[in-house]
C-alpha atoms as a PDB file:
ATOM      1  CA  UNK A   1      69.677  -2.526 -31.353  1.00  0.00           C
ATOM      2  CA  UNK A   2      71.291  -1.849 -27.822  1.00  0.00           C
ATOM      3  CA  UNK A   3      69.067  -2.714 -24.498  1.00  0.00           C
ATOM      4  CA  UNK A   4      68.748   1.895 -24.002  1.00  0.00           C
ATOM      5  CA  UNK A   5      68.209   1.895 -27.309  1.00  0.00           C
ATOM      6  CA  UNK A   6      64.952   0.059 -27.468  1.00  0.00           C
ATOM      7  CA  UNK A   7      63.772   1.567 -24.251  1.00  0.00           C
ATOM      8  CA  UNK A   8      64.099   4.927 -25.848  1.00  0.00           C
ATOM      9  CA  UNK A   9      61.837   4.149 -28.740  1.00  0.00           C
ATOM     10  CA  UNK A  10      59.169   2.119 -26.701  1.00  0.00           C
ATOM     11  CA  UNK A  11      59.209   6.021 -24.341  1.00  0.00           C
ATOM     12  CA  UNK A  12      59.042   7.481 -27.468  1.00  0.00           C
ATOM     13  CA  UNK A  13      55.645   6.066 -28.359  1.00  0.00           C
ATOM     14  CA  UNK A  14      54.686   6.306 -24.611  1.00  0.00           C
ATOM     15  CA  UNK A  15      55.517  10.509 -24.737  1.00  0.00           C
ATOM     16  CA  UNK A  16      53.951  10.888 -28.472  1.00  0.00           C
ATOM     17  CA  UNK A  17      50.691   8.728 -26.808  1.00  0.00           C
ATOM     18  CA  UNK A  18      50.645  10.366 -23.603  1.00  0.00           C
ATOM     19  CA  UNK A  19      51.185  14.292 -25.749  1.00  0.00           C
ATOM     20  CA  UNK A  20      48.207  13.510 -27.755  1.00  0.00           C
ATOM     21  CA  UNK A  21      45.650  12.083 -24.892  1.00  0.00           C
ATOM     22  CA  UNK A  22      46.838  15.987 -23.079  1.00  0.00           C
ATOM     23  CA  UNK A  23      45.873  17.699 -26.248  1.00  0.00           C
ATOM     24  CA  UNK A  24      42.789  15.531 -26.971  1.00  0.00           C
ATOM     25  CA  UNK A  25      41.833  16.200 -22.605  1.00  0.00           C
ATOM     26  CA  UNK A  26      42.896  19.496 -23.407  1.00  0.00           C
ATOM     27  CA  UNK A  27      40.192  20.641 -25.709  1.00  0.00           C
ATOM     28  CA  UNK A  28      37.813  18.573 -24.285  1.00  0.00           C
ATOM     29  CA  UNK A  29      38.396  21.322 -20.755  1.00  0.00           C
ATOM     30  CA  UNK A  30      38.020  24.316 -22.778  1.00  0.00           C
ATOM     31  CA  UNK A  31      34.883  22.963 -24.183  1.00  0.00           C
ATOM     32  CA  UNK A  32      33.292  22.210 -20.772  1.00  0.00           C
ATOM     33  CA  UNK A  33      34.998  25.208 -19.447  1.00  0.00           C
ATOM     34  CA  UNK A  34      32.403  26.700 -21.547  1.00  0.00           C
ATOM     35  CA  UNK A  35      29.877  24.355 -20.820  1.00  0.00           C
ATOM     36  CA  UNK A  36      30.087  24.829 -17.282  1.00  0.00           C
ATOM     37  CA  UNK A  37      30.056  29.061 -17.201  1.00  0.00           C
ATOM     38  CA  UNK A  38      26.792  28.945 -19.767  1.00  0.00           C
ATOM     39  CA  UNK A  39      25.234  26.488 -17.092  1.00  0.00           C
ATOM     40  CA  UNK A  40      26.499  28.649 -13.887  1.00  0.00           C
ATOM     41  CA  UNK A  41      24.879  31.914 -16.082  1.00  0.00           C
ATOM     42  CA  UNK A  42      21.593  29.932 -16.824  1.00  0.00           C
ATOM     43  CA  UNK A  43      21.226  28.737 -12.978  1.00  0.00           C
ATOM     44  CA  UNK A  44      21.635  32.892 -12.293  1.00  0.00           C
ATOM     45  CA  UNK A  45      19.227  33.843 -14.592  1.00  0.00           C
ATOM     46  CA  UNK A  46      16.669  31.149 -13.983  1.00  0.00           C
ATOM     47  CA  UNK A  47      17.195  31.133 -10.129  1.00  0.00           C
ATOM     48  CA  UNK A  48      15.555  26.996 -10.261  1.00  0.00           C
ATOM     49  CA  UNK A  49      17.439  24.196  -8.463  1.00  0.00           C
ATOM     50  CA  UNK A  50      17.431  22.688 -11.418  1.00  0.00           C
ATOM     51  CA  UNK A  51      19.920  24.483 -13.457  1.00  0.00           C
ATOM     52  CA  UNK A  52      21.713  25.498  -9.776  1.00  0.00           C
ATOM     53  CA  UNK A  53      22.322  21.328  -9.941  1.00  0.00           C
ATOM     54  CA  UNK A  54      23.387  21.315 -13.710  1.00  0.00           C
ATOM     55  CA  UNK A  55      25.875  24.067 -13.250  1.00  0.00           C
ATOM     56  CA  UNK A  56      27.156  22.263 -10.131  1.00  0.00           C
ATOM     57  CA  UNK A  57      27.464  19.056 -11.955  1.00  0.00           C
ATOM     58  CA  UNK A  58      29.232  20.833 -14.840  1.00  0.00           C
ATOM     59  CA  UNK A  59      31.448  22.482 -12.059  1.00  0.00           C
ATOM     60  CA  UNK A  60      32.610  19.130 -11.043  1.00  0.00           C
ATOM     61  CA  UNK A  61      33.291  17.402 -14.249  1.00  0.00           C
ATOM     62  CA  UNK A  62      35.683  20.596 -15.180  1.00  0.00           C
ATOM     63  CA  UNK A  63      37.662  20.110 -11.977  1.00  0.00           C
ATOM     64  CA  UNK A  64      37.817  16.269 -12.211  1.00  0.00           C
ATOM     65  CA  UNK A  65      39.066  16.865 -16.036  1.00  0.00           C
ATOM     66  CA  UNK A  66      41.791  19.219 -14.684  1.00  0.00           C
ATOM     67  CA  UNK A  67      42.657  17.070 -12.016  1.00  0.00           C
ATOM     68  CA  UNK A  68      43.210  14.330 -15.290  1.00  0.00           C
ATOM     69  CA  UNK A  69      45.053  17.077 -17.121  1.00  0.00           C
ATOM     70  CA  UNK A  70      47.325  17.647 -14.198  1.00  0.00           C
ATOM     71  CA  UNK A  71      48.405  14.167 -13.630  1.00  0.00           C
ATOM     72  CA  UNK A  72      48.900  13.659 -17.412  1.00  0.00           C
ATOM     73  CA  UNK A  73      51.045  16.643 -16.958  1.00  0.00           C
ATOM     74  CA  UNK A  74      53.094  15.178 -14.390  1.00  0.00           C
ATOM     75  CA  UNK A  75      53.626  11.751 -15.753  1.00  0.00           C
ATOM     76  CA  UNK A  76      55.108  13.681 -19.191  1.00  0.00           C
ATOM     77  CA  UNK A  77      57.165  15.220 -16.831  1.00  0.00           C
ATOM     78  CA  UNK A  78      58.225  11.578 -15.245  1.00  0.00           C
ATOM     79  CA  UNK A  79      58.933  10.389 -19.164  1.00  0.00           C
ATOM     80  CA  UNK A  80      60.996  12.966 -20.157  1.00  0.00           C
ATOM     81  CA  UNK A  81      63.410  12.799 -17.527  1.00  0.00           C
ATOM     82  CA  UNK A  82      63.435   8.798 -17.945  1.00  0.00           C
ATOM     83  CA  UNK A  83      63.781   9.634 -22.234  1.00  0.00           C
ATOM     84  CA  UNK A  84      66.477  12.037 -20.558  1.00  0.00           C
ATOM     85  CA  UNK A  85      68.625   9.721 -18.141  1.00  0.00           C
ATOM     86  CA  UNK A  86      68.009   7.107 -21.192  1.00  0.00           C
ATOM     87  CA  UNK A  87      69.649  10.038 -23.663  1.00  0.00           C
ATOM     88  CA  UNK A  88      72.807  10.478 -21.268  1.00  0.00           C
ATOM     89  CA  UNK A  89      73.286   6.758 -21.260  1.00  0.00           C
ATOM     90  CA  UNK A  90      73.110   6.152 -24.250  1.00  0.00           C
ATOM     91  CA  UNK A  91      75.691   8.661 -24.798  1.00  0.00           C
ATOM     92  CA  UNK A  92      77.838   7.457 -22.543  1.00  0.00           C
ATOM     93  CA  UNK A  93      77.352   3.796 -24.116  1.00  0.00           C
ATOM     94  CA  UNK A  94      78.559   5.289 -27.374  1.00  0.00           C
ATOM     95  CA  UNK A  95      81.951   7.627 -25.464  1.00  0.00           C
ATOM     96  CA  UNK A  96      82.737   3.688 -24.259  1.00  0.00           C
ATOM     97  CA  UNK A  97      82.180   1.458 -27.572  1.00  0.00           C
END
């Protein structure tokens, strides 16, 4: 097995890894996307600083967890253009041999 070639299966398992954490961190933000606008409706109705402070908190973890999300998102982006450049030199490995 060429040099590309192994480097092209060990991003493989990095992309399939990295796809699944997204999906997993994914549903995990709709689910405290939810969390968070029953705790922001609850600190309306019950007008305590209490629930203001829960709904803040809640607030906060969504936007950290999207921050995650969007840095996930860009280091798929990073390993597919690698699994990409990889691809085309591979190719041109094979146009050679």
């Amino acid at each position: 097995m060429s040099r590309t070639t192994r480097q092209l299966v060990d991003l493989g398992h990095q992309i399939d890894a990295l796809r699944n954490d997204l999906q997993q961190s994914n549903e995990q933000f709709v689910a405290l996307e939810e969390m968070a606008e029953d705790a922001h409706i609850r600190a309306i109705v019950s007008e305590t600083p209490s629930e203001s402070y829960s709904a803040h908190e809640m607030q906060v973890a969504k936007e950290r967890l999207e921050t995650v999300i969007c840095s996930m998102k860009n280091e798929l982006d990073q390993l597919l253009t690698k699994r990409d450049e990889l691809l085309e030199k591979l190719f041109e490995e094979s146009q050679q041999g």
